[in-house]
PDB file of N, CA and C in Angstrom:
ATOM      1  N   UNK A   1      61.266  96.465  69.222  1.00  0.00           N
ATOM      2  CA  UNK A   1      61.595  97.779  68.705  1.00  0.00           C
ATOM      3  C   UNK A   1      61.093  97.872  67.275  1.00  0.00           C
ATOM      4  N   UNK A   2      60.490  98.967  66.995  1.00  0.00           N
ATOM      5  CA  UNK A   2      59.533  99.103  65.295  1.00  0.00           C
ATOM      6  C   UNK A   2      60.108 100.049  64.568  1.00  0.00           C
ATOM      7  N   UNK A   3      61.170  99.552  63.530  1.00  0.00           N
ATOM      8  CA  UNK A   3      61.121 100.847  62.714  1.00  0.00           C
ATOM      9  C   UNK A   3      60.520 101.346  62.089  1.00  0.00           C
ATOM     10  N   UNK A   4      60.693 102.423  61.378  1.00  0.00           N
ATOM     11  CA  UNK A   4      59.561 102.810  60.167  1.00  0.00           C
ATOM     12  C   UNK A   4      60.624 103.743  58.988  1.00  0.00           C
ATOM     13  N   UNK A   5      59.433 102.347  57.652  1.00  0.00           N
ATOM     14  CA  UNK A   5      60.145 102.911  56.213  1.00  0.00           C
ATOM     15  C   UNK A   5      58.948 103.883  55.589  1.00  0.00           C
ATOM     16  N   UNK A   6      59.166 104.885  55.394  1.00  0.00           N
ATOM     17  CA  UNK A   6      58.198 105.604  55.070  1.00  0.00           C
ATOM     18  C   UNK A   6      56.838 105.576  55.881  1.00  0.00           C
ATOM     19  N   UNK A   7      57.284 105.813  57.081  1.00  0.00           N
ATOM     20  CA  UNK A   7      56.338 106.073  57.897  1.00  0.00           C
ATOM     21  C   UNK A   7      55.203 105.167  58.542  1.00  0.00           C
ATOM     22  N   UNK A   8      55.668 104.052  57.721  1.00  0.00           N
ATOM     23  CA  UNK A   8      54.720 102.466  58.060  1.00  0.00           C
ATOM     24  C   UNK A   8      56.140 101.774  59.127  1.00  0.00           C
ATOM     25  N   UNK A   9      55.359 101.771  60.547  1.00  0.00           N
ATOM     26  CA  UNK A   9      56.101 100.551  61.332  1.00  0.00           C
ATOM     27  C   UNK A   9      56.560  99.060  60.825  1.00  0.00           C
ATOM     28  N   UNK A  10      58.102  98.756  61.258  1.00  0.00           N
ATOM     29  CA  UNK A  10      58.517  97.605  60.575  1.00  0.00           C
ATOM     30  C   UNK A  10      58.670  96.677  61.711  1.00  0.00           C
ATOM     31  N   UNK A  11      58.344  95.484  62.100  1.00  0.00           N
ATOM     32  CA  UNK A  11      59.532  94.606  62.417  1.00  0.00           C
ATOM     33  C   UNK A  11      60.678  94.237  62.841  1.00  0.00           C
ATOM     34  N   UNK A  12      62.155  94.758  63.557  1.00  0.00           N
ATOM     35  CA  UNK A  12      63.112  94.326  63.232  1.00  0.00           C
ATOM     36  C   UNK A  12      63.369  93.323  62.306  1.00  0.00           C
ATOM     37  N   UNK A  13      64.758  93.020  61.509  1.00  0.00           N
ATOM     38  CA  UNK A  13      64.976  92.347  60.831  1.00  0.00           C
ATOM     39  C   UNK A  13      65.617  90.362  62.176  1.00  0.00           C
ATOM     40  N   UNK A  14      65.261  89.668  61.209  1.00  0.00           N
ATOM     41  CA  UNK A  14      65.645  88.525  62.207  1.00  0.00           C
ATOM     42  C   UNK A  14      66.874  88.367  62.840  1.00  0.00           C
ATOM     43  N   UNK A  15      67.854  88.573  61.925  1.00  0.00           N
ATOM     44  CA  UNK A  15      68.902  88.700  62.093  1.00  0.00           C
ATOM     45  C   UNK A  15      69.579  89.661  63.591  1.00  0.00           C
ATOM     46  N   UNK A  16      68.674  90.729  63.339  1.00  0.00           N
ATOM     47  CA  UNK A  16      68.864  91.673  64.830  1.00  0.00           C
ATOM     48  C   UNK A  16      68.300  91.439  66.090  1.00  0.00           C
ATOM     49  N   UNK A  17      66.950  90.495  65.993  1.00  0.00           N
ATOM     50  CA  UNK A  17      66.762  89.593  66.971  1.00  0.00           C
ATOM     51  C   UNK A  17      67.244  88.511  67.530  1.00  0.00           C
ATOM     52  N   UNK A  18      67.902  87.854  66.474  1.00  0.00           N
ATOM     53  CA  UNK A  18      68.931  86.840  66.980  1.00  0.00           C
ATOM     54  C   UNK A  18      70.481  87.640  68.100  1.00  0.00           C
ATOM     55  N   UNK A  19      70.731  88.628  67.560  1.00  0.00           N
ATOM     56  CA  UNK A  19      71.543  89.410  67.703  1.00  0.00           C
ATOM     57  C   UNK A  19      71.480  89.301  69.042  1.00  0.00           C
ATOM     58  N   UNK A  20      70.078  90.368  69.511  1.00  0.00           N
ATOM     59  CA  UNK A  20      69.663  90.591  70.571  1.00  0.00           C
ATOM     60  C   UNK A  20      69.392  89.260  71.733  1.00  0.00           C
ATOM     61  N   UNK A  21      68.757  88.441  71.179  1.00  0.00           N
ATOM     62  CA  UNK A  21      68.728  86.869  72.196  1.00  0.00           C
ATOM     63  C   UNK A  21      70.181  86.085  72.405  1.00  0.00           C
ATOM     64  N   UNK A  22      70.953  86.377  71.333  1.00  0.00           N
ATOM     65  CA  UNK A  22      72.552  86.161  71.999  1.00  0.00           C
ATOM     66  C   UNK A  22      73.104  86.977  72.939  1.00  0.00           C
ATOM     67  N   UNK A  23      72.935  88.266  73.072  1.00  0.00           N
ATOM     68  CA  UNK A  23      73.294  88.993  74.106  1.00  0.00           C
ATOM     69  C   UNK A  23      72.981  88.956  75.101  1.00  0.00           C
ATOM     70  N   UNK A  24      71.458  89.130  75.060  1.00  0.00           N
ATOM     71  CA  UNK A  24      71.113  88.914  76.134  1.00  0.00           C
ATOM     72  C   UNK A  24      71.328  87.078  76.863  1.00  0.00           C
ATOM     73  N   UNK A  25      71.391  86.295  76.508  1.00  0.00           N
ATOM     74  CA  UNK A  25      72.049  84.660  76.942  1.00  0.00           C
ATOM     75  C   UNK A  25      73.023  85.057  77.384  1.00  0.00           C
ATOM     76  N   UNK A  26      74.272  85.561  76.516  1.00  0.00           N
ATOM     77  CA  UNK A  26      75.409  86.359  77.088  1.00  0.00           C
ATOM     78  C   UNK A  26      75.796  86.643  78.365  1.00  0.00           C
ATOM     79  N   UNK A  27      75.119  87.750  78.714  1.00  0.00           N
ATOM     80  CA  UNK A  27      74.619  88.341  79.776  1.00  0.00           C
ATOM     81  C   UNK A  27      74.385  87.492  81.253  1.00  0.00           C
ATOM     82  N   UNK A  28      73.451  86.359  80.841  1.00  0.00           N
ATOM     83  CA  UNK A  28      72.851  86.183  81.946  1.00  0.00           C
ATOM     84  C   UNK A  28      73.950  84.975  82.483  1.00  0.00           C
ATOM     85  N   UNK A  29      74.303  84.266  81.086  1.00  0.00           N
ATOM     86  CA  UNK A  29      75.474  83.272  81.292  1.00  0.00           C
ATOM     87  C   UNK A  29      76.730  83.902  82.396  1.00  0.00           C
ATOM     88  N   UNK A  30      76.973  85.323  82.118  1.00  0.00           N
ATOM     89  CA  UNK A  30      78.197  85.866  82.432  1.00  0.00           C
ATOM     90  C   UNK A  30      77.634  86.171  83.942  1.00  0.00           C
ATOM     91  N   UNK A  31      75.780  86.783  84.379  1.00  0.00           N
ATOM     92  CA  UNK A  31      76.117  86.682  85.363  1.00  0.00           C
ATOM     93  C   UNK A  31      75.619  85.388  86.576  1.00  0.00           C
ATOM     94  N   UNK A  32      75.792  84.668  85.910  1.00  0.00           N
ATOM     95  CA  UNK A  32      75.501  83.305  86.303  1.00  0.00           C
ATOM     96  C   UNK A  32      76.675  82.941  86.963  1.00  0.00           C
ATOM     97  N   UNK A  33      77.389  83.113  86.215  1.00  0.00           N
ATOM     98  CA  UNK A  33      79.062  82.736  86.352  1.00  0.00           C
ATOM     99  C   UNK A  33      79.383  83.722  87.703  1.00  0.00           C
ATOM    100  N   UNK A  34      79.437  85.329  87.526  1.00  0.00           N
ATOM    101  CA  UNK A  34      79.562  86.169  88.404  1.00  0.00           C
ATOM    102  C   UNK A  34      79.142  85.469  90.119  1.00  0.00           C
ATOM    103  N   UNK A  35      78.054  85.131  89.729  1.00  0.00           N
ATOM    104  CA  UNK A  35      77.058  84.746  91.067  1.00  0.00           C
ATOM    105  C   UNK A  35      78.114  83.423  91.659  1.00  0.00           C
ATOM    106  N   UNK A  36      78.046  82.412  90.952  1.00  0.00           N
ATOM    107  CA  UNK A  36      79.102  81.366  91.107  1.00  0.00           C
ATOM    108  C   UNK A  36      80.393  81.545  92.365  1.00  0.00           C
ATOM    109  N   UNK A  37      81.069  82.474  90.998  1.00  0.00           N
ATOM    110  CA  UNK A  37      82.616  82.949  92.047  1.00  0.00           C
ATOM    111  C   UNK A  37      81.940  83.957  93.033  1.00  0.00           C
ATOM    112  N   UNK A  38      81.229  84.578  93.602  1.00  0.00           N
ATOM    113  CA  UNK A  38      80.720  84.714  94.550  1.00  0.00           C
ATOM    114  C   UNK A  38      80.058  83.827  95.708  1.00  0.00           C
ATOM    115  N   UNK A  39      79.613  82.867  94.990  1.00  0.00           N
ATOM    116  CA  UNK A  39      79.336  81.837  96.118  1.00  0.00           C
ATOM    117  C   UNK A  39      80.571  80.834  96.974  1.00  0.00           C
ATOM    118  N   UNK A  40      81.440  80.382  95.595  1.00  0.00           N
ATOM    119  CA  UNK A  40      82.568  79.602  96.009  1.00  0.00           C
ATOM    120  C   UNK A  40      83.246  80.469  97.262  1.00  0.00           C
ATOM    121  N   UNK A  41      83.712  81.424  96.981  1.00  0.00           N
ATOM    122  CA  UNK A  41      84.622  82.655  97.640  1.00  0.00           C
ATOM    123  C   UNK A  41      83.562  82.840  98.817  1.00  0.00           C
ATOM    124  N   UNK A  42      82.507  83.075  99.214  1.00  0.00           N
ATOM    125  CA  UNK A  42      81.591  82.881 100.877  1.00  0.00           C
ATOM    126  C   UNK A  42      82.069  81.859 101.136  1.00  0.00           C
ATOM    127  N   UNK A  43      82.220  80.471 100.685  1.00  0.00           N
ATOM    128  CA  UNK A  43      82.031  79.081 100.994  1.00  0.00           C
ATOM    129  C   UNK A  43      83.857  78.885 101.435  1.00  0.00           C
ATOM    130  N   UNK A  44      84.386  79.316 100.669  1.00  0.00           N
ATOM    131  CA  UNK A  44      85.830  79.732 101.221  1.00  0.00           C
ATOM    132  C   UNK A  44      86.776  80.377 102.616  1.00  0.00           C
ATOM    133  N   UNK A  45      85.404  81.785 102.438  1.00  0.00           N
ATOM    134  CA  UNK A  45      85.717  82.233 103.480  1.00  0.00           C
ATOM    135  C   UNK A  45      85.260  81.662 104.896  1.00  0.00           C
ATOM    136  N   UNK A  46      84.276  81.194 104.770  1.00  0.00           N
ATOM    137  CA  UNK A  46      83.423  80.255 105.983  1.00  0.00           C
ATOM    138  C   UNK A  46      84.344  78.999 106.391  1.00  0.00           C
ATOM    139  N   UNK A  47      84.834  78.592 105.208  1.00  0.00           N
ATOM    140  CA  UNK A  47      85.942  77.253 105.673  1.00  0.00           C
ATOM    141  C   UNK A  47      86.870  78.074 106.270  1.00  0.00           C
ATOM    142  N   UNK A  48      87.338  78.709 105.940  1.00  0.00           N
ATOM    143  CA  UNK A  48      88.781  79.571 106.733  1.00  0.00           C
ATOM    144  C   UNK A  48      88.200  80.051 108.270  1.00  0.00           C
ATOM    145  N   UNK A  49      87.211  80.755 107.710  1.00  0.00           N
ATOM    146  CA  UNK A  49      86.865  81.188 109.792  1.00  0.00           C
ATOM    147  C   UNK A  49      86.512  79.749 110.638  1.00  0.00           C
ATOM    148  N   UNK A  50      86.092  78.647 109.589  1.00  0.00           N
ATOM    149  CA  UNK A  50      85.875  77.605 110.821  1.00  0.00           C
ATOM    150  C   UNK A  50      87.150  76.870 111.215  1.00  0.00           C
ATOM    151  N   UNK A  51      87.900  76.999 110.095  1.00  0.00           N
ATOM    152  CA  UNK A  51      89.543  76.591 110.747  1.00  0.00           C
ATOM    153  C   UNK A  51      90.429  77.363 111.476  1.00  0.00           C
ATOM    154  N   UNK A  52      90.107  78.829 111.499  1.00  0.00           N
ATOM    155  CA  UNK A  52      90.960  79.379 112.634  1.00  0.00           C
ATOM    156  C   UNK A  52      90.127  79.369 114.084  1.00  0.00           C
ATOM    157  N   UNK A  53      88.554  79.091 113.768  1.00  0.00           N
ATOM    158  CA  UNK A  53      87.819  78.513 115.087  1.00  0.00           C
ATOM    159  C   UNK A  53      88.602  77.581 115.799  1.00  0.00           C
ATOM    160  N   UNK A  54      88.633  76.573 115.177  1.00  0.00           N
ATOM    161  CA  UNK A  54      88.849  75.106 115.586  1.00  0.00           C
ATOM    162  C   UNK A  54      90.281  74.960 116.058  1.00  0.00           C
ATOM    163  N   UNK A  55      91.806  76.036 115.710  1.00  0.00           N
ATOM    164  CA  UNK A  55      93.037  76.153 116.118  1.00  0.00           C
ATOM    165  C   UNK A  55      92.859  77.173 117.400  1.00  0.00           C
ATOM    166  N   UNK A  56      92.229  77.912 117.705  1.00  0.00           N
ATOM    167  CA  UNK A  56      91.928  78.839 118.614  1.00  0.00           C
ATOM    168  C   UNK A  56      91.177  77.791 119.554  1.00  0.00           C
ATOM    169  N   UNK A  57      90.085  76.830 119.797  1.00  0.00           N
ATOM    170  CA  UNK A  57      89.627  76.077 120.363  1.00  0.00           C
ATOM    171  C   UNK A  57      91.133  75.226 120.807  1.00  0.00           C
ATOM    172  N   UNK A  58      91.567  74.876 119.829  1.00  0.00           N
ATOM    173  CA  UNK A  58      92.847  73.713 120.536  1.00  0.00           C
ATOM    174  C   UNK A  58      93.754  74.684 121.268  1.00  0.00           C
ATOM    175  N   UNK A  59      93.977  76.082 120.453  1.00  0.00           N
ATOM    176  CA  UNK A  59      94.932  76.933 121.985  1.00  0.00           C
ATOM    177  C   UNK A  59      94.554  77.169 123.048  1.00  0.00           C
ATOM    178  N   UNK A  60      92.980  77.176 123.215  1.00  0.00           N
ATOM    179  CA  UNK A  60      92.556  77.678 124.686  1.00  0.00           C
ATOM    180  C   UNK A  60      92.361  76.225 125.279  1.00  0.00           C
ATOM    181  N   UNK A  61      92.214  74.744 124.546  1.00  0.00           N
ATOM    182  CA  UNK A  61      92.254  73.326 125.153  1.00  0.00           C
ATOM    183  C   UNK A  61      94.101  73.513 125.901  1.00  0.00           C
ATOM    184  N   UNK A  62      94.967  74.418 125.190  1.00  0.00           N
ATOM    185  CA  UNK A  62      96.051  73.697 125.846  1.00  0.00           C
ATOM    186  C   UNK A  62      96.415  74.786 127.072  1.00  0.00           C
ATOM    187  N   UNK A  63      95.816  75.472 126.955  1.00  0.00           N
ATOM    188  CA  UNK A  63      95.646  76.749 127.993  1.00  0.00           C
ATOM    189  C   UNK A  63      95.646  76.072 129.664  1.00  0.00           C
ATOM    190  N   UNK A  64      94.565  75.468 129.574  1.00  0.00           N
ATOM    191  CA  UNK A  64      93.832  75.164 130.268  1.00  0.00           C
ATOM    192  C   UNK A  64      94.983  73.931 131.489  1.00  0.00           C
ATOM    193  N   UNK A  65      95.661  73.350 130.263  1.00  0.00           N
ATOM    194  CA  UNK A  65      96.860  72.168 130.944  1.00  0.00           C
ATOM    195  C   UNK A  65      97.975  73.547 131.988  1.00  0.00           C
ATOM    196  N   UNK A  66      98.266  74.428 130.655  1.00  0.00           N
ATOM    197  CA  UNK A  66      99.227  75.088 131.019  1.00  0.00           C
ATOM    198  C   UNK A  66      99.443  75.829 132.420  1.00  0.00           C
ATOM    199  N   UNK A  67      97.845  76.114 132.655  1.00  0.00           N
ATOM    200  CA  UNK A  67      97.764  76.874 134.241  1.00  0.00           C
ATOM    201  C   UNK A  67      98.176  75.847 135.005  1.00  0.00           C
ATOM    202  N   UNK A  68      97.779  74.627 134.955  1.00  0.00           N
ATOM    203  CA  UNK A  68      98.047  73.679 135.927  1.00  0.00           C
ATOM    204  C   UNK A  68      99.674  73.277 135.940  1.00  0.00           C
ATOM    205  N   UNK A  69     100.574  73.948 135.362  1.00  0.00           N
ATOM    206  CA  UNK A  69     101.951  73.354 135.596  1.00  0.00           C
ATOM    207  C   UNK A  69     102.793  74.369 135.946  1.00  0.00           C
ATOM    208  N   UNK A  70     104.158  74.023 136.573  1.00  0.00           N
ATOM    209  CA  UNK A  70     104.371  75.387 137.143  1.00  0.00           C
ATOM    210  C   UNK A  70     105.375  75.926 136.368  1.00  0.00           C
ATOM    211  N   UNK A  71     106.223  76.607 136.767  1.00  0.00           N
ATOM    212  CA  UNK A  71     107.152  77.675 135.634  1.00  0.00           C
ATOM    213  C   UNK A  71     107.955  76.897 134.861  1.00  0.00           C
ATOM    214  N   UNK A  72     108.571  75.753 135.245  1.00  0.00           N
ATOM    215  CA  UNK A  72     109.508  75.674 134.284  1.00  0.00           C
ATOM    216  C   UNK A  72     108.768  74.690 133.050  1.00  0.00           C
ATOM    217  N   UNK A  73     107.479  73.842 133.308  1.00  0.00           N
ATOM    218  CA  UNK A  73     107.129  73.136 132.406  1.00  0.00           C
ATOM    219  C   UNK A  73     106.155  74.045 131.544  1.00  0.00           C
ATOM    220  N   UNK A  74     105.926  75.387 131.996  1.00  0.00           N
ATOM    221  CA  UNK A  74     105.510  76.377 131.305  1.00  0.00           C
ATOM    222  C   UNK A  74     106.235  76.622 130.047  1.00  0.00           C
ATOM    223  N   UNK A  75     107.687  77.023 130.455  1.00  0.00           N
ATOM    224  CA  UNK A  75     108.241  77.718 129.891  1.00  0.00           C
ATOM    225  C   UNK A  75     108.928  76.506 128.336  1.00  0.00           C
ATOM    226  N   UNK A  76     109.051  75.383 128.884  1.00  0.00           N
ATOM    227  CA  UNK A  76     109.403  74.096 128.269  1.00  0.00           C
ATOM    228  C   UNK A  76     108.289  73.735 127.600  1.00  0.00           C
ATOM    229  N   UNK A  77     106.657  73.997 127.784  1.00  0.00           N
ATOM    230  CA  UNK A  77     106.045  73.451 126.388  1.00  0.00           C
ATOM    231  C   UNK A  77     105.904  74.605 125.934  1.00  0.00           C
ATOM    232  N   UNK A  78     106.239  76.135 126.111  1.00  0.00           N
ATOM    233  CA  UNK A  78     106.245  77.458 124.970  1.00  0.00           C
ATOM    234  C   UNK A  78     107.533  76.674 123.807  1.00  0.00           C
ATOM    235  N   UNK A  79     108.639  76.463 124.538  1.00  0.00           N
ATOM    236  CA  UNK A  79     109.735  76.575 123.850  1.00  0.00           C
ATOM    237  C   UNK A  79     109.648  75.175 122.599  1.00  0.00           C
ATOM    238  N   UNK A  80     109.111  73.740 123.289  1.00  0.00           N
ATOM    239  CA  UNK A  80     108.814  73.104 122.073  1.00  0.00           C
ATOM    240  C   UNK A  80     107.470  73.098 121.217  1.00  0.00           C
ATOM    241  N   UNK A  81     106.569  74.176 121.658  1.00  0.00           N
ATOM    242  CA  UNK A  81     105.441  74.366 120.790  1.00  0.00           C
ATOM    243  C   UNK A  81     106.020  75.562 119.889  1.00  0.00           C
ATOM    244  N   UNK A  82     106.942  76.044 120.008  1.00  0.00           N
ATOM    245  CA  UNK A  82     107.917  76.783 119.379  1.00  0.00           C
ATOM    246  C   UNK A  82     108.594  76.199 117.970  1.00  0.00           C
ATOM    247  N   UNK A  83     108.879  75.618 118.884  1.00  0.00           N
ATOM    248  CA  UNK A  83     110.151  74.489 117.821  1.00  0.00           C
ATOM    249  C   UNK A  83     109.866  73.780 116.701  1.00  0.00           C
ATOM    250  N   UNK A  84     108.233  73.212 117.158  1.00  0.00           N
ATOM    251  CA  UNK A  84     107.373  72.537 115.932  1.00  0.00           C
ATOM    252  C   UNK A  84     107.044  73.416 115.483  1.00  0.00           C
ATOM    253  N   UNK A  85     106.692  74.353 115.862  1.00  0.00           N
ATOM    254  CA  UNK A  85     106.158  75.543 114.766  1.00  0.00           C
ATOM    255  C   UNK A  85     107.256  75.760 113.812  1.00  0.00           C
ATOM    256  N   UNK A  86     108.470  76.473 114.130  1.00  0.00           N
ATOM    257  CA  UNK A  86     109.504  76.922 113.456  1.00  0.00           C
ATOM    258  C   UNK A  86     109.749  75.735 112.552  1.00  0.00           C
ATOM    259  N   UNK A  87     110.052  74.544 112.272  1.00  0.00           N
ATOM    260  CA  UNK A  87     110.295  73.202 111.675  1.00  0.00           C
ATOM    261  C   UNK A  87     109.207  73.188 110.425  1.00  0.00           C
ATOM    262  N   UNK A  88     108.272  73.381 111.267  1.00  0.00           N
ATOM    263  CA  UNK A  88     107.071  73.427 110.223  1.00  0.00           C
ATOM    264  C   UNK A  88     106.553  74.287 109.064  1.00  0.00           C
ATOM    265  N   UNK A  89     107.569  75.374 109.687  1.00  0.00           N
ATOM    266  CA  UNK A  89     107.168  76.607 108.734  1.00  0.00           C
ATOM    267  C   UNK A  89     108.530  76.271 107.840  1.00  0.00           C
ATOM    268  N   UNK A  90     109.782  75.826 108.086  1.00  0.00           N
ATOM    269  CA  UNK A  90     110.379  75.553 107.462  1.00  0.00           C
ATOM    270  C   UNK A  90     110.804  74.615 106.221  1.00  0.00           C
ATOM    271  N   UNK A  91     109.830  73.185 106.740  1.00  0.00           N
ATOM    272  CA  UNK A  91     109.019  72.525 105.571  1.00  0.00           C
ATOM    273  C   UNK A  91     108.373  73.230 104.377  1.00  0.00           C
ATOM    274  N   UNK A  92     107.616  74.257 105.143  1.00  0.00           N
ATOM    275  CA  UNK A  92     106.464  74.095 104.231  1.00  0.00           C
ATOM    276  C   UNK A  92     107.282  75.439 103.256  1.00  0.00           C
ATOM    277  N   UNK A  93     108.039  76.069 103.610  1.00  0.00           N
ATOM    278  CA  UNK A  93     109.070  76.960 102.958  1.00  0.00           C
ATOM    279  C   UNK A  93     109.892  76.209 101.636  1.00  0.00           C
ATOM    280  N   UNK A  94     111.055  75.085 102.282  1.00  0.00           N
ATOM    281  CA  UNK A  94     111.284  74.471 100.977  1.00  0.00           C
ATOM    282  C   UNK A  94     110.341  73.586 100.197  1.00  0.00           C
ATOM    283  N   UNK A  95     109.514  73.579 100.743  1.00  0.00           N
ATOM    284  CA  UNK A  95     108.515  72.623  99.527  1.00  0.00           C
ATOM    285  C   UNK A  95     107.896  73.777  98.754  1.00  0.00           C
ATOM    286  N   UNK A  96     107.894  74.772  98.915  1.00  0.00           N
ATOM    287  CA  UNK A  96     107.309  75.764  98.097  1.00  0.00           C
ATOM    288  C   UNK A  96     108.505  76.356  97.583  1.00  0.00           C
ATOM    289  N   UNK A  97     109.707  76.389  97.949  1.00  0.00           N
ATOM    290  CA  UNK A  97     110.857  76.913  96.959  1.00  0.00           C
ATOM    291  C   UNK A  97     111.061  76.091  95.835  1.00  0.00           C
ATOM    292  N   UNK A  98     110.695  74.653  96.115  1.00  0.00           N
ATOM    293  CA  UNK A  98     110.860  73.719  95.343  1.00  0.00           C
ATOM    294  C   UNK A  98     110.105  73.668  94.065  1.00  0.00           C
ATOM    295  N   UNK A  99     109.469  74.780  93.842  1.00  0.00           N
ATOM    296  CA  UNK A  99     107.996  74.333  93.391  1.00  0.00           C
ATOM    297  C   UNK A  99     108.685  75.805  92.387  1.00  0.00           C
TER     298      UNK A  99
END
């Protein structure tokens, strides 16, 4: 950028170029960073869809037992796949009250 003192083009002063090359570093630092927490957060979300893959794979693995048994051992592994669940959520409840 050129000013002009009496009509003769100047230079910026150094000082305003420095100015300007900090900002702009600034800038690119900040969106460097931006790009970053954008990548982590994909890489996040990809771990999460491959872990509700992989629990959905083990429900349709136990599926598969379940047709083969008849009503009452049906109804007896709902009720203790139940039970660990409920226990579990209850753990993980006071360890986080605890906290």
């Amino acid at each position: 950028m050129m000013n002009s003192v009496k009509g003769f083009p100047t230079k910026p002063s150094k000082g305003k170029s420095r100015d300007k090359e900090r900002d702009k570093f600034q800038e690119e630092a900040l969106h460097l960073e931006k790009r970053k927490i954008k990548l982590m957060e994909e890489r996040l979300m990809k771990k999460a869809q491959a872990d509700e893959e992989d629990d959905y794979m083990f429900l349709v693995s136990l599926f598969v037992h379940k047709k083969k048994s008849d009503d009452i051992q049906r109804l007896e592994l709902r009720k203790e796949f139940l039970s660990s669940l409920t226990r579990r959520i209850q753990i993980d409840k006071k360890f986080f009250a605890a906290l």
